[in-house]
C-alpha atoms as a PDB file:
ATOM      1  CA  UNK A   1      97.013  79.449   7.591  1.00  0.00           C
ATOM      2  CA  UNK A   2      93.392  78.554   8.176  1.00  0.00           C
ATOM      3  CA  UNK A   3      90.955  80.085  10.425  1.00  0.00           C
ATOM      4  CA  UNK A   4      87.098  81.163  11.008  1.00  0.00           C
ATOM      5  CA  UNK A   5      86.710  84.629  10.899  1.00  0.00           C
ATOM      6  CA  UNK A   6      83.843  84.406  12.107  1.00  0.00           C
ATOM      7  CA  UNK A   7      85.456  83.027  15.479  1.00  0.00           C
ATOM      8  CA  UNK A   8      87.702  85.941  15.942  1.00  0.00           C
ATOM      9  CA  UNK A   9      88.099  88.999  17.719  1.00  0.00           C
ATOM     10  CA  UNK A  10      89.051  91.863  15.918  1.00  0.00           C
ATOM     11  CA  UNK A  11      91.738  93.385  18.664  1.00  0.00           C
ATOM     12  CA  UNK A  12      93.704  96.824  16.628  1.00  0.00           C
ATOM     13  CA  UNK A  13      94.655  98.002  13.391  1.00  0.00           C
ATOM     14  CA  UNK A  14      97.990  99.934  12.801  1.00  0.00           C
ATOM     15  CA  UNK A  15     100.939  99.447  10.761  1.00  0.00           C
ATOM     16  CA  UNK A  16     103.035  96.088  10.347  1.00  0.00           C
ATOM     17  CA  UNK A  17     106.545  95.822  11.804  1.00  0.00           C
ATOM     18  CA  UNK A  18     106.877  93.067   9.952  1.00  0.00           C
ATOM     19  CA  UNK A  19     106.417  94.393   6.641  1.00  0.00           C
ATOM     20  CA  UNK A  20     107.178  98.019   6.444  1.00  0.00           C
ATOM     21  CA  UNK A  21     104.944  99.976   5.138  1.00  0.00           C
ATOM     22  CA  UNK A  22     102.206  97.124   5.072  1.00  0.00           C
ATOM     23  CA  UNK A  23      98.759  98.066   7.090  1.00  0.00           C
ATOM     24  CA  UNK A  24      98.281  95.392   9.775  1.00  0.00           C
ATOM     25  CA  UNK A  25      94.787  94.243  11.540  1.00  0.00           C
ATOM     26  CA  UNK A  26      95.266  91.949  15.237  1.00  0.00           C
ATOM     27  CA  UNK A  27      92.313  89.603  15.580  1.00  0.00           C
ATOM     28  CA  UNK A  28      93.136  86.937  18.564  1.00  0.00           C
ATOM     29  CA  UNK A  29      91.334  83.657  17.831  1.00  0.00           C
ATOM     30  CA  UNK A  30      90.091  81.947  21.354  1.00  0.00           C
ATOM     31  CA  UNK A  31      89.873  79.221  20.798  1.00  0.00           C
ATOM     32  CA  UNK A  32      93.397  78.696  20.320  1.00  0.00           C
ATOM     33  CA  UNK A  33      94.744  81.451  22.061  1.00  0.00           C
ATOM     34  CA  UNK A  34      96.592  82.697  19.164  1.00  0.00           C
ATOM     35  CA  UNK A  35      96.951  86.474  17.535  1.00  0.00           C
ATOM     36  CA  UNK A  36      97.496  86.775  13.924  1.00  0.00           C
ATOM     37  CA  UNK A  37      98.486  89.621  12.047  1.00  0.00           C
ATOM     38  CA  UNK A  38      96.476  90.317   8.507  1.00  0.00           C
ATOM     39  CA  UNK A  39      98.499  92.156   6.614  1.00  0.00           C
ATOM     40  CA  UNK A  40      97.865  94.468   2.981  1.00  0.00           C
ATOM     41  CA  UNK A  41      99.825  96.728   0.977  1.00  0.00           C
ATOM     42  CA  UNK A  42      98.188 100.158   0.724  1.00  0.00           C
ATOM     43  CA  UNK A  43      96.152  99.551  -2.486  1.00  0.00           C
ATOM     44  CA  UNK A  44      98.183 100.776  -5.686  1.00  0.00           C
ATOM     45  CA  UNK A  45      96.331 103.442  -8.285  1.00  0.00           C
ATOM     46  CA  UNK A  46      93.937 100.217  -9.723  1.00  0.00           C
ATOM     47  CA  UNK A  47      93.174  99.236  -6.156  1.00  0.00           C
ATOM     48  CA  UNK A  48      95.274  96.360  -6.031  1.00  0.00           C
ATOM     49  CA  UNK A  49      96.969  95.454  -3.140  1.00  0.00           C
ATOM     50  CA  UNK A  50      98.674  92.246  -1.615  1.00  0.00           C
ATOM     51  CA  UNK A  51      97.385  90.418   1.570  1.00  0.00           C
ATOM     52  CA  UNK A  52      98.812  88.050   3.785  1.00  0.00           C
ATOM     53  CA  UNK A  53      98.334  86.418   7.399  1.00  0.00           C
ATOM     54  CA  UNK A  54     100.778  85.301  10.144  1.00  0.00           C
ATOM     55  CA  UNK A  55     100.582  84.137  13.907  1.00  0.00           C
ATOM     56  CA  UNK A  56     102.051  86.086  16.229  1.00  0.00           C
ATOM     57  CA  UNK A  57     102.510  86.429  20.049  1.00  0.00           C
ATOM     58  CA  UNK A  58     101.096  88.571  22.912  1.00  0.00           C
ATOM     59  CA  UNK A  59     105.082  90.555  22.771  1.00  0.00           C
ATOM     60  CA  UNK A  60     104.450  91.734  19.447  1.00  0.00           C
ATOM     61  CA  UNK A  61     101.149  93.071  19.773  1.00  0.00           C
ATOM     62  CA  UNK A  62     102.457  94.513  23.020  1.00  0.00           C
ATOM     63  CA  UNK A  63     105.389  96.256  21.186  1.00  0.00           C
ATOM     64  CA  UNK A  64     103.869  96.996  17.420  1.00  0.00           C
ATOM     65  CA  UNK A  65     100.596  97.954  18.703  1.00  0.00           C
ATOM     66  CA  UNK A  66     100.877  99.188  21.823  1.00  0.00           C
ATOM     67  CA  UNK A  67      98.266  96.603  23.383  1.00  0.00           C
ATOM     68  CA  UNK A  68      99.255  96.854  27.501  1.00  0.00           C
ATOM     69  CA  UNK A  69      99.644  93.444  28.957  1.00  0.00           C
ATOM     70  CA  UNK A  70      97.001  93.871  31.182  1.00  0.00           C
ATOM     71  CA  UNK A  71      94.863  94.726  28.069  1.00  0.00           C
ATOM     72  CA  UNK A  72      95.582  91.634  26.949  1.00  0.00           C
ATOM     73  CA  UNK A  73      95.026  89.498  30.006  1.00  0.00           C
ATOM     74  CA  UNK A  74      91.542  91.605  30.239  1.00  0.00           C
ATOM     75  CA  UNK A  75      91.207  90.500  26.296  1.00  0.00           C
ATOM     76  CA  UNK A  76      92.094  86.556  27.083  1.00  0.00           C
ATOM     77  CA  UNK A  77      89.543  86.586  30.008  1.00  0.00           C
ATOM     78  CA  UNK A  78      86.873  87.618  28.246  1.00  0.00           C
ATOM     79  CA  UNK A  79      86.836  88.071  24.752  1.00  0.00           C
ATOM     80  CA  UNK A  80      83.199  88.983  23.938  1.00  0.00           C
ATOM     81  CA  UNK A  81      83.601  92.139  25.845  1.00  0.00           C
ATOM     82  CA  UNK A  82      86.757  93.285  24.156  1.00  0.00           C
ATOM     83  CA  UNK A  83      86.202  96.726  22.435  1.00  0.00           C
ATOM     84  CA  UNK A  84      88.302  97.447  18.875  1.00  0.00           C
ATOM     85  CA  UNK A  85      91.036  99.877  18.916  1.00  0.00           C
ATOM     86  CA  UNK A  86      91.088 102.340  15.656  1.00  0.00           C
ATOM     87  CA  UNK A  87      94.955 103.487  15.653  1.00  0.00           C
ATOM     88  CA  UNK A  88      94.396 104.296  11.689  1.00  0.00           C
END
């Protein structure tokens, strides 16, 4: 998966329901009105750690996250004004 990060909006971090026990990031791209999840393992005792990214919809943001749907709407509508939410 390619993207800008420079053209995203960082939405919330928490924890993956995808992976379990992987730390998950939401940043919604507008342009294509797409979320993706960044995902990383909680660096090991060398600082490693794994990373990985994957498109996902407004539901699982919604249900992982706890984004409202109205949040969201407010988020689509105007992006630039969209403040980050710190759930770690």
């Amino acid at each position: 998966m390619e993207f800008d990060l420079d053209a995203v909006v960082d939405v919330i971090n928490g924890w993956s329901a995808i992976k379990s026990g992987w730390q998950g990031f939401i940043v919604y791209l507008p342009a294509k009105d797409q979320f993706i999840e960044l995902l990383s393992t909680v660096p090991d005792v060398r600082g490693n750690s794994q990373d990985e990214a994957i498109e996902v919809d407004a539901r699982y943001v919604e249900s992982t996250y706890g984004v409202s749907s109205e949040e969201i709407m407010k988020l689509r509508s105007a992006p630039a004004e969209w403040s980050f939410i710190k759930k770690r």
